[in-house]
C-alpha atoms as a PDB file:
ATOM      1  CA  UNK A   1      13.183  13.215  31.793  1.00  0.00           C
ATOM      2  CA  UNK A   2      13.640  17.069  32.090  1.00  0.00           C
ATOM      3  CA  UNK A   3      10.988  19.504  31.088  1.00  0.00           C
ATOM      4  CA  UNK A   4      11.898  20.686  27.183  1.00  0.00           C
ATOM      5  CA  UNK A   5      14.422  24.414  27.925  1.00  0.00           C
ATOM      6  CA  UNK A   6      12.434  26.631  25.567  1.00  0.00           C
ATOM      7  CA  UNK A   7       9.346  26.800  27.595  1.00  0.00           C
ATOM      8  CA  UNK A   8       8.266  30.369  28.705  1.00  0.00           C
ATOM      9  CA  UNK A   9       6.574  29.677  32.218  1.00  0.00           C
ATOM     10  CA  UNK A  10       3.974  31.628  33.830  1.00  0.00           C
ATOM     11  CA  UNK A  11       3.014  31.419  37.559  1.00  0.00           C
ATOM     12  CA  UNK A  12       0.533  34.018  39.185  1.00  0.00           C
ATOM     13  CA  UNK A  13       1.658  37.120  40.759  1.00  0.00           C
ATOM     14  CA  UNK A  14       0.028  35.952  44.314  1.00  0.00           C
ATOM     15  CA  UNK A  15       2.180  33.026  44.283  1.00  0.00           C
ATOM     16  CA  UNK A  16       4.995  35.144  44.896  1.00  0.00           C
ATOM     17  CA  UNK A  17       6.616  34.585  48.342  1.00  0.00           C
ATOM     18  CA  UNK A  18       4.405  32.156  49.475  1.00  0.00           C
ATOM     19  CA  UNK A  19       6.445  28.575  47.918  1.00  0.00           C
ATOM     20  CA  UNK A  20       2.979  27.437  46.334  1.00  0.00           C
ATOM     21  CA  UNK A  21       4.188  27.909  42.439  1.00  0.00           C
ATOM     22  CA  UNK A  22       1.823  26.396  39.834  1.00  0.00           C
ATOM     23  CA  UNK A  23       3.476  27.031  36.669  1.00  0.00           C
ATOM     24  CA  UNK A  24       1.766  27.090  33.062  1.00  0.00           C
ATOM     25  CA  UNK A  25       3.328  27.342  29.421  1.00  0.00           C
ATOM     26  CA  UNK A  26       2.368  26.623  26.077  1.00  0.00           C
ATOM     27  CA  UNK A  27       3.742  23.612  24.799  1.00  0.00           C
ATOM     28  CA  UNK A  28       3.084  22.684  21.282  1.00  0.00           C
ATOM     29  CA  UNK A  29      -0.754  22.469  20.950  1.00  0.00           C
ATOM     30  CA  UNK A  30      -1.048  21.619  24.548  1.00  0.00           C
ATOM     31  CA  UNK A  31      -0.764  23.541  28.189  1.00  0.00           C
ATOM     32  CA  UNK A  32       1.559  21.886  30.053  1.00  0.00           C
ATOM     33  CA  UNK A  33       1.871  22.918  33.568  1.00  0.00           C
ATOM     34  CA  UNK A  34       4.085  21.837  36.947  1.00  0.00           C
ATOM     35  CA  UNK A  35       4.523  22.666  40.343  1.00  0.00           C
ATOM     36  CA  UNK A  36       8.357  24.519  40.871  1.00  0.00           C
ATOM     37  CA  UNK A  37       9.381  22.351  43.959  1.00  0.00           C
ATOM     38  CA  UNK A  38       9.318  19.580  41.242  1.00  0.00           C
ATOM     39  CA  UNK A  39       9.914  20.978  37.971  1.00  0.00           C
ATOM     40  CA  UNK A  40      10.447  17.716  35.961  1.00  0.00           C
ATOM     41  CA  UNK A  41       6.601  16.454  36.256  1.00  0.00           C
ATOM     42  CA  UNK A  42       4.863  17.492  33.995  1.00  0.00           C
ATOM     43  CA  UNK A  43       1.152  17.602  33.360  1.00  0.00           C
ATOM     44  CA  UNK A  44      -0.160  18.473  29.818  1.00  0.00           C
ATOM     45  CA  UNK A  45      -3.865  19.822  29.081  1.00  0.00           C
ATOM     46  CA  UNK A  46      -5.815  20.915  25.861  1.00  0.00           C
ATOM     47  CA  UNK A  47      -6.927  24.816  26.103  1.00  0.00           C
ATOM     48  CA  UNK A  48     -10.500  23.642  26.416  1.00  0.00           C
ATOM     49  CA  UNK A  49      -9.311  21.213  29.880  1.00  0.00           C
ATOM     50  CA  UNK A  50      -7.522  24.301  30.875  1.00  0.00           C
ATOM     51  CA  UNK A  51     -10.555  26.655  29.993  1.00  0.00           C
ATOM     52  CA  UNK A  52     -13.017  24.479  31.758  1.00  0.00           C
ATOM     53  CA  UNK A  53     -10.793  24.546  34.924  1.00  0.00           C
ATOM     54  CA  UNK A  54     -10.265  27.931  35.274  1.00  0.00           C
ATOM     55  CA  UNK A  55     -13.903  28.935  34.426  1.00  0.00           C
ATOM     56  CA  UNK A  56     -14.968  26.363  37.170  1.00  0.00           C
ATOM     57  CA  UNK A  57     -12.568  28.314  39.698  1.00  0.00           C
ATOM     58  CA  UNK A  58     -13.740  31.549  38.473  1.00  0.00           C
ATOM     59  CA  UNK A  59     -17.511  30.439  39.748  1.00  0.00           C
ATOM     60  CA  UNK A  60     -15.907  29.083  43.405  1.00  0.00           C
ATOM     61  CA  UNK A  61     -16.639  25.329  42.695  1.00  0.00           C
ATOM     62  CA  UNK A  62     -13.449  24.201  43.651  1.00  0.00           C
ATOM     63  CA  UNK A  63     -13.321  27.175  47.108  1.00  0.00           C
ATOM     64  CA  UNK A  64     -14.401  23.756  49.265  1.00  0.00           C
ATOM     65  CA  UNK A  65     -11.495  22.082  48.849  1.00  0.00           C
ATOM     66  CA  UNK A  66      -9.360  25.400  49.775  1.00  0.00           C
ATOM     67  CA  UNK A  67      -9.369  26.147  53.763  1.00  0.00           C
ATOM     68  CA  UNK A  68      -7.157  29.204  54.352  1.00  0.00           C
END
């Protein structure tokens, strides 16, 4: 099933160039978000799962599992 057309994706600026696209939009009362080499899985999260993530990376305690 394809991803609903009327979604306005975001992907971060360092992404650019580099083929590792994470993708985020709002999608009714949820964040749904999807990697671009595979645009038609989708994953949907509530703003407090997608809060809790990004404050987590924010304070490094996800940097172990990241070896570049």
């Amino acid at each position: 099933m394809a991803p609903p057309p009327n979604l306005n994706w975001v992907k971060a600026s360092y992404s650019a160039g580099l083929g590792a696209c994470v993708e985020i939009a709002p999608h009714h009362d949820m964040i749904a978000l999807r990697d671009s080499k595979n645009p038609e899985v989708l994953l949907h999260f509530t703003q407090l799962e997608l809060f809790a993530f990004i404050h987590g990376a924010k304070r490094g305690e996800f940097d172990h599992l990241v070896d570049l």
